[in-house]
PDB file of N, CA and C in Angstrom:
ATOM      1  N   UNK A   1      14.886  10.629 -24.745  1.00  0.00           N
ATOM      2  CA  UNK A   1      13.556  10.267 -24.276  1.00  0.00           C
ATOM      3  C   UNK A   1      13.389   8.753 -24.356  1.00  0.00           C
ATOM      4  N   UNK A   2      12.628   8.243 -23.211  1.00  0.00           N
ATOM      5  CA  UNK A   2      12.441   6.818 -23.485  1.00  0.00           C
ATOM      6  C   UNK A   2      11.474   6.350 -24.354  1.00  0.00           C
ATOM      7  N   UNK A   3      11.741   5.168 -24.800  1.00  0.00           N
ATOM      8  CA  UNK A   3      11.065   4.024 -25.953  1.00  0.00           C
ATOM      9  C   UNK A   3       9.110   4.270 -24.931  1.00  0.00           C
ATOM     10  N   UNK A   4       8.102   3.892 -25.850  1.00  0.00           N
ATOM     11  CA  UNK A   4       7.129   3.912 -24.880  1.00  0.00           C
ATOM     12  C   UNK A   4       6.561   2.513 -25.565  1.00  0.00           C
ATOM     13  N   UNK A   5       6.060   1.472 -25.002  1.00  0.00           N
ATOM     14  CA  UNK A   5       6.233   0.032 -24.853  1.00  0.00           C
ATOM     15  C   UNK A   5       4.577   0.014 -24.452  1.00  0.00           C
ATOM     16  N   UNK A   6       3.793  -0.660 -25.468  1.00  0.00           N
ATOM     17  CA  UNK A   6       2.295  -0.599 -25.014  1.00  0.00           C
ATOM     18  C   UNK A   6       2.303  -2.230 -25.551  1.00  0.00           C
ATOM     19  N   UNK A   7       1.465  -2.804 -24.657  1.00  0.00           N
ATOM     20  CA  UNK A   7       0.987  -4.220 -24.243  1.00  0.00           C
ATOM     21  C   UNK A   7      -0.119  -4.922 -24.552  1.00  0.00           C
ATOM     22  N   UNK A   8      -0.462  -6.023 -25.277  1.00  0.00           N
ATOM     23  CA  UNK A   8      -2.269  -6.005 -25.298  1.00  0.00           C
ATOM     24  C   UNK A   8      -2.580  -5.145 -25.919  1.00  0.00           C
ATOM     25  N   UNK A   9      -2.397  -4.479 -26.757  1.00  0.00           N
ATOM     26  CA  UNK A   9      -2.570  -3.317 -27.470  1.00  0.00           C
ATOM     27  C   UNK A   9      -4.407  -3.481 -28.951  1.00  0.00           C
ATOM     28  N   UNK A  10      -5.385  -2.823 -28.737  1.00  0.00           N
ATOM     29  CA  UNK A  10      -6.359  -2.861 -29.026  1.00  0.00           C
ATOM     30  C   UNK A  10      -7.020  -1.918 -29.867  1.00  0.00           C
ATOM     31  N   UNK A  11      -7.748  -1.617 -30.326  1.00  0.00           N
ATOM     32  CA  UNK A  11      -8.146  -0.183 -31.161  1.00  0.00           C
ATOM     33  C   UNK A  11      -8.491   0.637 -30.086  1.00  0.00           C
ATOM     34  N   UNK A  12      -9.134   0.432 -28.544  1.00  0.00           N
ATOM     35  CA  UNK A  12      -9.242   1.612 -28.190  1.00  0.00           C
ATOM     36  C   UNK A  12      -8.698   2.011 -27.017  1.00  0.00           C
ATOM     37  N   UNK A  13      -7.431   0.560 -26.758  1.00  0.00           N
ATOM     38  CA  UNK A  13      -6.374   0.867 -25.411  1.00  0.00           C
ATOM     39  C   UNK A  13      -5.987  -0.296 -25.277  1.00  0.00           C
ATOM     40  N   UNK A  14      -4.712   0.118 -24.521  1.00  0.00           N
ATOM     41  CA  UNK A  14      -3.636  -0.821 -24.434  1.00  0.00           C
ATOM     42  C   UNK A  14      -3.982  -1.243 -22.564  1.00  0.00           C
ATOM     43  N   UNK A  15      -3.252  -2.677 -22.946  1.00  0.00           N
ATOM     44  CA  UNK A  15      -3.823  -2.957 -21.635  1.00  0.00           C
ATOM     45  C   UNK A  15      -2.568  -2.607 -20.172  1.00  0.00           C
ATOM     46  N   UNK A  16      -1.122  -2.055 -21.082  1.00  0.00           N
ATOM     47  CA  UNK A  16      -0.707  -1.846 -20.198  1.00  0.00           C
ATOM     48  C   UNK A  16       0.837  -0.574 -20.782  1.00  0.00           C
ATOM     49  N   UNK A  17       1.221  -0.107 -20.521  1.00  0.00           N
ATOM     50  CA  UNK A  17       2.122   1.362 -20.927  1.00  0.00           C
ATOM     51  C   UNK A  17       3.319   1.137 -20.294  1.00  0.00           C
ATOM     52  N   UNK A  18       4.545   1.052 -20.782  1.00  0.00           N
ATOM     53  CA  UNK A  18       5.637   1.502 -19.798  1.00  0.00           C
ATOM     54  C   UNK A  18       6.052   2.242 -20.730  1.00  0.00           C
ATOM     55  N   UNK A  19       6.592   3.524 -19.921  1.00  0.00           N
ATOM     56  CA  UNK A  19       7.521   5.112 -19.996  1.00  0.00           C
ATOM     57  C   UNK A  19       8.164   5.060 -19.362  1.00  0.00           C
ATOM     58  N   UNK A  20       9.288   5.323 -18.957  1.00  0.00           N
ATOM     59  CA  UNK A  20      10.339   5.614 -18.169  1.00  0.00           C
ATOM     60  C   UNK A  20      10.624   5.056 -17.074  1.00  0.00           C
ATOM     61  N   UNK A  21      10.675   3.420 -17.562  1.00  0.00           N
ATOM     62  CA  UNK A  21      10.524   2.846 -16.135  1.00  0.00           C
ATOM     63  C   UNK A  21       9.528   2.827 -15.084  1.00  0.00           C
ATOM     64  N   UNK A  22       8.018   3.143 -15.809  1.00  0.00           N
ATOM     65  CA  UNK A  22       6.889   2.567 -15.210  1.00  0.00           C
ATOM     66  C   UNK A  22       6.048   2.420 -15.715  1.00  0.00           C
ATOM     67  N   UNK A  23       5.063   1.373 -15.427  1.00  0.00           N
ATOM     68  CA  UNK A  23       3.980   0.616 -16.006  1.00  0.00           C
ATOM     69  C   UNK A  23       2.797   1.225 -15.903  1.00  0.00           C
ATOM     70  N   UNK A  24       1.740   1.921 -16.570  1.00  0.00           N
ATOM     71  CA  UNK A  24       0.742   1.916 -16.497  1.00  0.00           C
ATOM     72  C   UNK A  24      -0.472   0.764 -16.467  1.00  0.00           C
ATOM     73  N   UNK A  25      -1.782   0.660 -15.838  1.00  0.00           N
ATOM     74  CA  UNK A  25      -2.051  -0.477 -16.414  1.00  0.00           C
ATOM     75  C   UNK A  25      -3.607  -0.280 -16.477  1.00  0.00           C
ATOM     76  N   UNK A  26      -4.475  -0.465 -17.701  1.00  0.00           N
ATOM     77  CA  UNK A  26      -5.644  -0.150 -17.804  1.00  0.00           C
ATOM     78  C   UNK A  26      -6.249  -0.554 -16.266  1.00  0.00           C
ATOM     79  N   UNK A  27      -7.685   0.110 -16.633  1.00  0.00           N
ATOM     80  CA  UNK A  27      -8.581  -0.335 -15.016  1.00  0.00           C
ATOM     81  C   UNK A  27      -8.712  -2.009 -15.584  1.00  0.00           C
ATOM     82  N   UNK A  28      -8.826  -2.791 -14.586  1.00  0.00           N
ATOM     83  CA  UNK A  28      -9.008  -4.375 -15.036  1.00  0.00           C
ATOM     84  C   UNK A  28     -10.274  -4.358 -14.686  1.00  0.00           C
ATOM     85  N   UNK A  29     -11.294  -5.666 -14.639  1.00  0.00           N
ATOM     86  CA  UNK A  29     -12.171  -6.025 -14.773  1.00  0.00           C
ATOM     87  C   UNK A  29     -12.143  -7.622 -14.166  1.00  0.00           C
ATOM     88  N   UNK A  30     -13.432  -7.865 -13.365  1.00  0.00           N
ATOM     89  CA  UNK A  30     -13.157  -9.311 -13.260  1.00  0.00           C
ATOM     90  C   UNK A  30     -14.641  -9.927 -13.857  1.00  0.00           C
ATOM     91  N   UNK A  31     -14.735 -10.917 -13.958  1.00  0.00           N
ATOM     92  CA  UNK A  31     -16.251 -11.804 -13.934  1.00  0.00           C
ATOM     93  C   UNK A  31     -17.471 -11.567 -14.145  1.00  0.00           C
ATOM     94  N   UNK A  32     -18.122 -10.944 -15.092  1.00  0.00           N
ATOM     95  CA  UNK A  32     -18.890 -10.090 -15.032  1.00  0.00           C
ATOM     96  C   UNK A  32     -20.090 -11.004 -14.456  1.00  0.00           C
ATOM     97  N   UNK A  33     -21.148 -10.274 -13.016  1.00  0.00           N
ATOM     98  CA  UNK A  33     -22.085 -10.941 -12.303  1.00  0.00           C
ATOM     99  C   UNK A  33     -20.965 -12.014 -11.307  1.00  0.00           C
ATOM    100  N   UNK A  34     -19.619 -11.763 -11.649  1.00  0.00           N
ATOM    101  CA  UNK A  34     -19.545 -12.935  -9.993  1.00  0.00           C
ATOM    102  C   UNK A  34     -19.466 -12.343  -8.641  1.00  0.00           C
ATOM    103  N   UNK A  35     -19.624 -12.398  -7.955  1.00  0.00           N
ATOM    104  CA  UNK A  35     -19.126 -11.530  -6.444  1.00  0.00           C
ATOM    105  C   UNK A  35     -18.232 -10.950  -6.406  1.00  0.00           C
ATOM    106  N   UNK A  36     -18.179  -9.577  -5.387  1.00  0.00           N
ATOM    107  CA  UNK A  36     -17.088  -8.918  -5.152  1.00  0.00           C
ATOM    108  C   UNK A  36     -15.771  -9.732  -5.145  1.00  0.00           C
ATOM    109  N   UNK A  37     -15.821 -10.572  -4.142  1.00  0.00           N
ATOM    110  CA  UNK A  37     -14.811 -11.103  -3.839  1.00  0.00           C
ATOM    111  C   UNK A  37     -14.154 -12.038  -5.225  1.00  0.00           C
ATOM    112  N   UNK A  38     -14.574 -12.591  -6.097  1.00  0.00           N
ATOM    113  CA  UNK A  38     -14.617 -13.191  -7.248  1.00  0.00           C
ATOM    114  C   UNK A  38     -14.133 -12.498  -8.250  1.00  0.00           C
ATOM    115  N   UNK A  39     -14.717 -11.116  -8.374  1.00  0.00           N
ATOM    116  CA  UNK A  39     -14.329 -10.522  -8.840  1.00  0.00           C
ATOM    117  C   UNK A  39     -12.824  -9.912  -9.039  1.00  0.00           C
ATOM    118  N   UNK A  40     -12.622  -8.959  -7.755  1.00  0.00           N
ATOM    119  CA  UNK A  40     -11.337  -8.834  -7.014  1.00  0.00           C
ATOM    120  C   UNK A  40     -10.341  -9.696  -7.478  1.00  0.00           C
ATOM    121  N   UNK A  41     -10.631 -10.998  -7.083  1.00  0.00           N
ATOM    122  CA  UNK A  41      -9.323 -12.462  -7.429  1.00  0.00           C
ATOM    123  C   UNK A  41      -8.892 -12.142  -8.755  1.00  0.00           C
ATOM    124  N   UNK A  42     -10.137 -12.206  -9.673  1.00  0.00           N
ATOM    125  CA  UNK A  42      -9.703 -11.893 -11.232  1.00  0.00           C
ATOM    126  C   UNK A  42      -8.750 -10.888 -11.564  1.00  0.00           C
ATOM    127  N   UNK A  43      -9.409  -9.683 -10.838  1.00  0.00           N
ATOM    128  CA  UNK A  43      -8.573  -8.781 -11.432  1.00  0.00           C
ATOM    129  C   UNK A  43      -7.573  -8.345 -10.663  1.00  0.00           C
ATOM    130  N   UNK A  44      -7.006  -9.164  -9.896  1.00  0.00           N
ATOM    131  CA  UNK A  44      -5.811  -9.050  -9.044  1.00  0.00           C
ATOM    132  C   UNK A  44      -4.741 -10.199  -9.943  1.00  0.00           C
ATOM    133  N   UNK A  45      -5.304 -11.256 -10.501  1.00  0.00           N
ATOM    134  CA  UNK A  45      -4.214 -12.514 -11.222  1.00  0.00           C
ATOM    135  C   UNK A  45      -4.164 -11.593 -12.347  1.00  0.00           C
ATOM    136  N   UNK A  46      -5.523 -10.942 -13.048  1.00  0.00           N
ATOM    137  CA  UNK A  46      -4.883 -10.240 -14.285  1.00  0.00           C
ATOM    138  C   UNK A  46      -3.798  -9.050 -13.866  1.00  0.00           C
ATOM    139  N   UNK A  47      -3.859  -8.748 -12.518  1.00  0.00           N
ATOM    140  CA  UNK A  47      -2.806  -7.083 -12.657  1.00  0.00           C
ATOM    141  C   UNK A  47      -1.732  -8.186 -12.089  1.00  0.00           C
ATOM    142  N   UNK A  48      -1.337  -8.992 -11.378  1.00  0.00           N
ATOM    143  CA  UNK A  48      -0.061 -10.083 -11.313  1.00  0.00           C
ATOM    144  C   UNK A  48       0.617 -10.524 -12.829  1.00  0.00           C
ATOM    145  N   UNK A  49      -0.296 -11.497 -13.860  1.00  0.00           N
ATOM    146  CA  UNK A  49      -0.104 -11.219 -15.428  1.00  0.00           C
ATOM    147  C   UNK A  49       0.733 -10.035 -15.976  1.00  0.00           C
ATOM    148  N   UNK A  50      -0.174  -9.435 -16.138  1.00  0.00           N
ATOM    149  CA  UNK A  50       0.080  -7.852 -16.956  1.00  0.00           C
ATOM    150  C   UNK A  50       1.403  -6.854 -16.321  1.00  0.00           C
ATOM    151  N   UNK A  51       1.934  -7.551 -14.726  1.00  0.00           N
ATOM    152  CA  UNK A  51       3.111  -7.069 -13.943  1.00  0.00           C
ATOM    153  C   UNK A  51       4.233  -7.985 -14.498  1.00  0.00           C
ATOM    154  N   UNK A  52       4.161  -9.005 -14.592  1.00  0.00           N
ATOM    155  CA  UNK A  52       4.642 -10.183 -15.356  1.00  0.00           C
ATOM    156  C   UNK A  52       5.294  -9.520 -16.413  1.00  0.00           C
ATOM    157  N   UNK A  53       4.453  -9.462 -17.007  1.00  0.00           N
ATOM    158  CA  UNK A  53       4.362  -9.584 -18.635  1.00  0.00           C
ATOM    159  C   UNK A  53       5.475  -8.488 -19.004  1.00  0.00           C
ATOM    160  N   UNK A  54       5.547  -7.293 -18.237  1.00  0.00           N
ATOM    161  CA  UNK A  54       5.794  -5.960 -18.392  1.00  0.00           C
ATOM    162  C   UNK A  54       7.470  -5.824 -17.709  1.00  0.00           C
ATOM    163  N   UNK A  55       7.648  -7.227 -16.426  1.00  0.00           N
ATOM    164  CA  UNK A  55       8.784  -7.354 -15.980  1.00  0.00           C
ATOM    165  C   UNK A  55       8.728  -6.460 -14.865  1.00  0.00           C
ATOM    166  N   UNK A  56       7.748  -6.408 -14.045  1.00  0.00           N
ATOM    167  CA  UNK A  56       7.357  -6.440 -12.775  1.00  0.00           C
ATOM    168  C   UNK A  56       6.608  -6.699 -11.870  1.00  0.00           C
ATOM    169  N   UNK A  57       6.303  -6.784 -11.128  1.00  0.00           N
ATOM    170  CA  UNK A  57       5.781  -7.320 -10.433  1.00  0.00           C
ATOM    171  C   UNK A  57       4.490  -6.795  -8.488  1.00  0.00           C
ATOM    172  N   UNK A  58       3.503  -7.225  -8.321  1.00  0.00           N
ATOM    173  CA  UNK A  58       2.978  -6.620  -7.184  1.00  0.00           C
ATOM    174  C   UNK A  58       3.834  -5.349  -5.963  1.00  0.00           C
ATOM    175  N   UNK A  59       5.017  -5.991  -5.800  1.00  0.00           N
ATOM    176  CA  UNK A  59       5.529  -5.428  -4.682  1.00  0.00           C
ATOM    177  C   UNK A  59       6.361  -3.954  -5.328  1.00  0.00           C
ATOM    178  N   UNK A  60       6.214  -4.036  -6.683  1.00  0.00           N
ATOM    179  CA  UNK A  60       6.562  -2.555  -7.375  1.00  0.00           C
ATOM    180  C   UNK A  60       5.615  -1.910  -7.700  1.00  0.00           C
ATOM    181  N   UNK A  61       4.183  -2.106  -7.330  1.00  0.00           N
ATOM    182  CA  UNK A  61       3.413  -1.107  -7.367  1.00  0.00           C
ATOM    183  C   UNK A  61       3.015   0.012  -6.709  1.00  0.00           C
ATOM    184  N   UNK A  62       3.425   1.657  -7.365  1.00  0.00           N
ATOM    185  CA  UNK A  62       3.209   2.185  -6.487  1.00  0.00           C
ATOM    186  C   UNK A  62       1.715   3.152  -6.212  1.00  0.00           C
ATOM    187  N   UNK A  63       0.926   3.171  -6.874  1.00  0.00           N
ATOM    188  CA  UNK A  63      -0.346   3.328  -6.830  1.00  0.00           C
ATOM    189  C   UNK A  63      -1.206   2.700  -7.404  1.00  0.00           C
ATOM    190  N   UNK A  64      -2.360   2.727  -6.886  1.00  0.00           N
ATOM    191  CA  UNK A  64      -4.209   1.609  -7.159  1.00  0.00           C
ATOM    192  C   UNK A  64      -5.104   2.961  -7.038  1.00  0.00           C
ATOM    193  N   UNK A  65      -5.624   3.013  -7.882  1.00  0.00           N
ATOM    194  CA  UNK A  65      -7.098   3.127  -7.535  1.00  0.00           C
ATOM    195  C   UNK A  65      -8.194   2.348  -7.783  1.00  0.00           C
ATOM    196  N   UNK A  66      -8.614   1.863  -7.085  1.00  0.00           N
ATOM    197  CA  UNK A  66      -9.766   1.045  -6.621  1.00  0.00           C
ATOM    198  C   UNK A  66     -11.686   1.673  -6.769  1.00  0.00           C
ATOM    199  N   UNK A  67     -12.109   1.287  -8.258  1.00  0.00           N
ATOM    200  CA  UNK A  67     -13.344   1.651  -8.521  1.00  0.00           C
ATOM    201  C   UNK A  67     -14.634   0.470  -7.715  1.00  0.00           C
ATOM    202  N   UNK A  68     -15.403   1.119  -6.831  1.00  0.00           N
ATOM    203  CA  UNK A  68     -16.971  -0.011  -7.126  1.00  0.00           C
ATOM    204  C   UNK A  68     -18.020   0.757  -6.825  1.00  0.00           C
ATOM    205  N   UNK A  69     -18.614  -0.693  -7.500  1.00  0.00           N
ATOM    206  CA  UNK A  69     -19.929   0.030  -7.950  1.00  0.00           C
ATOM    207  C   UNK A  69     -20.711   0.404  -6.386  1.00  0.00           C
ATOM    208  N   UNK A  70     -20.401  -0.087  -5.048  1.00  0.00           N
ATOM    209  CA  UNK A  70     -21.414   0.314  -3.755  1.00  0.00           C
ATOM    210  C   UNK A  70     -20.276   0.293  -2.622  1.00  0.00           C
ATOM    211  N   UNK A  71     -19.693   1.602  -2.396  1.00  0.00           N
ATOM    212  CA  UNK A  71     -18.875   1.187  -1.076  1.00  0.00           C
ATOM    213  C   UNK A  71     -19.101   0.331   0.429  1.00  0.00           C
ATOM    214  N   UNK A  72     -20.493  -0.637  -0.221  1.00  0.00           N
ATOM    215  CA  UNK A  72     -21.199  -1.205   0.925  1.00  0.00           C
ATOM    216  C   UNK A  72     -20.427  -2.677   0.761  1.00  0.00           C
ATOM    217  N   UNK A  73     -19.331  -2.736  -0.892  1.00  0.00           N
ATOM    218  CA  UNK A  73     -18.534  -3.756  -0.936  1.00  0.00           C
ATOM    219  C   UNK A  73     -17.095  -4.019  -0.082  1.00  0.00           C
ATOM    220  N   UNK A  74     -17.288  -2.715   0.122  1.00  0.00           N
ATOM    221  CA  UNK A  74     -15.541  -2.639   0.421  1.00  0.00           C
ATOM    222  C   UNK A  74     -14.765  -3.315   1.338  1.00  0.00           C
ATOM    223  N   UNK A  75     -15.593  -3.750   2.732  1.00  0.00           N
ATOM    224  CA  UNK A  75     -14.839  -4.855   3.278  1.00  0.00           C
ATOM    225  C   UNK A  75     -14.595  -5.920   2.645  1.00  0.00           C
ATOM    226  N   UNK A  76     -15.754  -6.529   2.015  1.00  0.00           N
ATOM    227  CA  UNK A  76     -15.419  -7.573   0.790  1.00  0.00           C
ATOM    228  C   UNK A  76     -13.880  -7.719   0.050  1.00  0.00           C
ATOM    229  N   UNK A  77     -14.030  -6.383  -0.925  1.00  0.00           N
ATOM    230  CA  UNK A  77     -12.888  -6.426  -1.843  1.00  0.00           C
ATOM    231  C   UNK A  77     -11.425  -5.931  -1.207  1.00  0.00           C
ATOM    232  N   UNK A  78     -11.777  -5.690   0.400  1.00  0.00           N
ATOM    233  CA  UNK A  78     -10.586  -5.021   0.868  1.00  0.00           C
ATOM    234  C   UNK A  78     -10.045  -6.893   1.442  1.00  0.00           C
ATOM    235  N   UNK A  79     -10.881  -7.674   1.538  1.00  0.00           N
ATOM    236  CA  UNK A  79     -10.628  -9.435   2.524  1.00  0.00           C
ATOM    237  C   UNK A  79      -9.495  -9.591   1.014  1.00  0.00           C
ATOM    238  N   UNK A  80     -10.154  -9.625  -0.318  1.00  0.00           N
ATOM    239  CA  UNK A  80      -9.128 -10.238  -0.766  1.00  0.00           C
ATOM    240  C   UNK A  80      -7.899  -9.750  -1.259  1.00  0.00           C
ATOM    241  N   UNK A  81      -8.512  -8.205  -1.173  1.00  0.00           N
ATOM    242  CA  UNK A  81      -6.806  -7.096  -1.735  1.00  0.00           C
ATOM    243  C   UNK A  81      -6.250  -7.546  -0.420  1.00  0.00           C
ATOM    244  N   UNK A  82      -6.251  -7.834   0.979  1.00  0.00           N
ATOM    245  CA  UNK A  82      -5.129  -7.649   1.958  1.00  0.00           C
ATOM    246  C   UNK A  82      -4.444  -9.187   2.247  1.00  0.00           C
ATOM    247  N   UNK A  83      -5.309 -10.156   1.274  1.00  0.00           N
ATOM    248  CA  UNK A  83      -4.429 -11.160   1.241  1.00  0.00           C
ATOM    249  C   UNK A  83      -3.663 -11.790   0.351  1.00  0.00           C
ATOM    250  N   UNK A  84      -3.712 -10.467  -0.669  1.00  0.00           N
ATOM    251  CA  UNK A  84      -2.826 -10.616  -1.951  1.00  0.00           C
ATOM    252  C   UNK A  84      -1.626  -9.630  -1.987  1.00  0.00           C
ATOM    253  N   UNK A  85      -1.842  -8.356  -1.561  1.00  0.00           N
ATOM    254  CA  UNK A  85      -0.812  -7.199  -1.738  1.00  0.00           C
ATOM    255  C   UNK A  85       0.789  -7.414  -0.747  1.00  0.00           C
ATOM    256  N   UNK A  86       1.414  -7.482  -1.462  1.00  0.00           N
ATOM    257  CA  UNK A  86       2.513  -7.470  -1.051  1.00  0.00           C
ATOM    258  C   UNK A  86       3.617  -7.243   0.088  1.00  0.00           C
ATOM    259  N   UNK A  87       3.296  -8.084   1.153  1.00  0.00           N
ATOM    260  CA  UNK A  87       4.005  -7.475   2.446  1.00  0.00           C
ATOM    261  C   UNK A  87       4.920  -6.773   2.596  1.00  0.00           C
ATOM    262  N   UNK A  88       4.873  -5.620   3.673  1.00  0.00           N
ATOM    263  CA  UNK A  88       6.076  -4.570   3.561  1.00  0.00           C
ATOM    264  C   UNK A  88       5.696  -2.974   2.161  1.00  0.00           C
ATOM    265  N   UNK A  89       4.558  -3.657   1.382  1.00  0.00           N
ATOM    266  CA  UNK A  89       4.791  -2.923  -0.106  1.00  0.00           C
ATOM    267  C   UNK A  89       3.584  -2.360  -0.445  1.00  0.00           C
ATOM    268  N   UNK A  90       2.593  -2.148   0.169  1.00  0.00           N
ATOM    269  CA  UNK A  90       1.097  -1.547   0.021  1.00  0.00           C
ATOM    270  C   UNK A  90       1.567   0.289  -0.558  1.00  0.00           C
ATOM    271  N   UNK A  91       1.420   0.024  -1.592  1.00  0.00           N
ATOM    272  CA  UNK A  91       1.006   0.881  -2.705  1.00  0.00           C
ATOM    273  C   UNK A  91       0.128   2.083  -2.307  1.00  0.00           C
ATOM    274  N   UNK A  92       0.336   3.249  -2.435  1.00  0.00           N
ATOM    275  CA  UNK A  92      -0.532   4.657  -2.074  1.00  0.00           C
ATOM    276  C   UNK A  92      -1.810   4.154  -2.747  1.00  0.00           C
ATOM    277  N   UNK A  93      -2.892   4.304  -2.153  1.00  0.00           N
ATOM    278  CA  UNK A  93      -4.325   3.819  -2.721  1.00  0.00           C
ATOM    279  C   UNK A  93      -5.433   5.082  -2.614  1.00  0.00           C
ATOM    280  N   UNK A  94      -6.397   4.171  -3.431  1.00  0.00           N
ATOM    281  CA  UNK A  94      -7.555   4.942  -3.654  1.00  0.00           C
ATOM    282  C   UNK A  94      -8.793   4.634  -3.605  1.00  0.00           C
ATOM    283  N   UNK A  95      -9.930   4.533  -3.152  1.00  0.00           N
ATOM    284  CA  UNK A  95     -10.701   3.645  -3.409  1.00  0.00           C
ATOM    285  C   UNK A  95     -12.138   4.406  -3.319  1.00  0.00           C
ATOM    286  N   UNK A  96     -13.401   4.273  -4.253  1.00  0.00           N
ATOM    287  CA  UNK A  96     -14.256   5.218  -4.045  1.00  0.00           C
ATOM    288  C   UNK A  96     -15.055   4.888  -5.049  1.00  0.00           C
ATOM    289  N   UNK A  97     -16.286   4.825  -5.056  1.00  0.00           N
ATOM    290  CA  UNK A  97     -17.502   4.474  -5.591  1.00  0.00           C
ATOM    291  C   UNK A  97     -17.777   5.147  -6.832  1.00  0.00           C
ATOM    292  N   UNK A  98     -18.240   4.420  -7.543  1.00  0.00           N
ATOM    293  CA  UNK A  98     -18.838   4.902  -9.344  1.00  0.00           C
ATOM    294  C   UNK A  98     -19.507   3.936 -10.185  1.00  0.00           C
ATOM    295  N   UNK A  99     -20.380   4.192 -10.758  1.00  0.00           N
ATOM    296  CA  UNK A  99     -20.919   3.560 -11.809  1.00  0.00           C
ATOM    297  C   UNK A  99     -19.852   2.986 -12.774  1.00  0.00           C
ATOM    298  N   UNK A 100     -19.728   1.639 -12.965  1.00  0.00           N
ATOM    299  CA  UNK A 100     -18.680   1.483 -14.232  1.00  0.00           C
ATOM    300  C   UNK A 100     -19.350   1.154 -14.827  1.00  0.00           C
ATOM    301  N   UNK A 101     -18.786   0.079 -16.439  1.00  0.00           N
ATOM    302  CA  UNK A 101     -19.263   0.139 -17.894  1.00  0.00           C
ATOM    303  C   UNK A 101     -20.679  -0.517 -17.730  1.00  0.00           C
ATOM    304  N   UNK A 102     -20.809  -1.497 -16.593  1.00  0.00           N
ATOM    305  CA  UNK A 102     -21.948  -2.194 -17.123  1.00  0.00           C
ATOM    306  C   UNK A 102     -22.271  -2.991 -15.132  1.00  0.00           C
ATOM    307  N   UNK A 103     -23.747  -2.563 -15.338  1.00  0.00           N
ATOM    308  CA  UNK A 103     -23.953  -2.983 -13.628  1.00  0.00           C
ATOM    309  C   UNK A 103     -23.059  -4.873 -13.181  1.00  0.00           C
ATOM    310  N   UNK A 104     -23.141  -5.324 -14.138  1.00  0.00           N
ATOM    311  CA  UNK A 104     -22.929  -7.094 -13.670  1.00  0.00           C
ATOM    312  C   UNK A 104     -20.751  -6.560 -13.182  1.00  0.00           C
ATOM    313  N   UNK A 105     -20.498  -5.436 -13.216  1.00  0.00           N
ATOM    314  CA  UNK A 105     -18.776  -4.943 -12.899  1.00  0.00           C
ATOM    315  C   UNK A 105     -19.256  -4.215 -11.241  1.00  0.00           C
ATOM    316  N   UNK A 106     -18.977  -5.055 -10.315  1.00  0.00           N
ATOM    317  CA  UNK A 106     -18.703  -4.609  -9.376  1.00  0.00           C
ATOM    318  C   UNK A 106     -17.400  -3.639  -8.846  1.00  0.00           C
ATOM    319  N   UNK A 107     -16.084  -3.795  -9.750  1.00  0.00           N
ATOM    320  CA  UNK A 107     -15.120  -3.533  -9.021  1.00  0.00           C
ATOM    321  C   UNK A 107     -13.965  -3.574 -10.287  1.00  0.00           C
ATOM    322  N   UNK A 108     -13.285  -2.131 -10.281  1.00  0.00           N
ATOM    323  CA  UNK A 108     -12.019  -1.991 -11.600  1.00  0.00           C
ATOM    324  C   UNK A 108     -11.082  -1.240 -10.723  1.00  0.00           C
ATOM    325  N   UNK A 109      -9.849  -1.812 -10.909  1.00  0.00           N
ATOM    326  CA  UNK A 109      -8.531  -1.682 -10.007  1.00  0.00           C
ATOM    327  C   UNK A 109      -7.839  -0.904 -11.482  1.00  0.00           C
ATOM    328  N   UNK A 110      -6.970   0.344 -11.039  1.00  0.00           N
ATOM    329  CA  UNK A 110      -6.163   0.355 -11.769  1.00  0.00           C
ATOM    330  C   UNK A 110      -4.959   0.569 -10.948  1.00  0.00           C
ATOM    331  N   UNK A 111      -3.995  -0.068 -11.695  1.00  0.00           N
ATOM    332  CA  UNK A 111      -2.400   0.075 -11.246  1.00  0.00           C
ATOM    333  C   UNK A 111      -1.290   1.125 -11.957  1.00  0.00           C
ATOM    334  N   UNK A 112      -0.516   1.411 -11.002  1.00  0.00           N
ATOM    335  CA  UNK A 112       0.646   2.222 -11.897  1.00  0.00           C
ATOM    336  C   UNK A 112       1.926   1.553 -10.997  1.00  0.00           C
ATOM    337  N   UNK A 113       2.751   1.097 -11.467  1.00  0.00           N
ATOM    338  CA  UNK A 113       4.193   0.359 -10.830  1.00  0.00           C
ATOM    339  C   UNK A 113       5.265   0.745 -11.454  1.00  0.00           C
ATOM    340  N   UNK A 114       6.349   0.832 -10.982  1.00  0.00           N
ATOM    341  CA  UNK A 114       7.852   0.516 -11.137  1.00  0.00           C
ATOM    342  C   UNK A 114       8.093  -0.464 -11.478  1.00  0.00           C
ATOM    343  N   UNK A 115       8.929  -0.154 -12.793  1.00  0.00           N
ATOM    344  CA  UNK A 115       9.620  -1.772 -13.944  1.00  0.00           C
ATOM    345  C   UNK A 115      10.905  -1.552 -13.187  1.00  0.00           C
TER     346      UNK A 115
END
């Protein structure tokens, strides 16, 4: 069985998991109160980081799900996911509206990738 390798590691979660040659990676968070789009950036350099960190990288990701708070954002956060995601490498996605931790969080991405 493989080693299981937790990252950022916190009392009530790790910010990122690899098992068997793949990365889990908490939902991220960007700016709390900045714009969608502001937002998004953040938590796209933190899931670039945390791919980093883990010894992989965007274009090995193979699923997102994509939380916000009003799908009335989504062209917004879709302008800056399509000028960050990885050409050739767009990841099976998800994307769909919910209340998260706190109204000023427009938008929590989570990733799962190949190390």
């Amino acid at each position: 069985m493989s080693d299981i390798k937790r990252f950022e590691t916190g009392p009530r979660m790790s910010q990122a998991v690899v098992h068997g040659g793949v990365a889990y990676l908490a939902g991220q968070v960007g700016t709390a109160g900045a714009s969608v789009a502001d937002q998004t950036k953040d938590i796209l350099a933190s899931i670039d980081r945390l791919l980093e960190s883990v010894g992989s990288d965007k274009s090995k990701i193979l699923q997102t799900t994509i939380w916000l708070a009003s799908m009335d954002d989504f062209a917004e956060m879709n302008a800056v996911w399509d000028a960050w995601v990885s050409p050739g490498n767009a990841p099976a996605r998800a994307t769909g509206e919910a209340k998260l931790a706190t109204p000023d969080y427009k938008v929590e991405i989570i990733c799962i990738a190949a190390v």
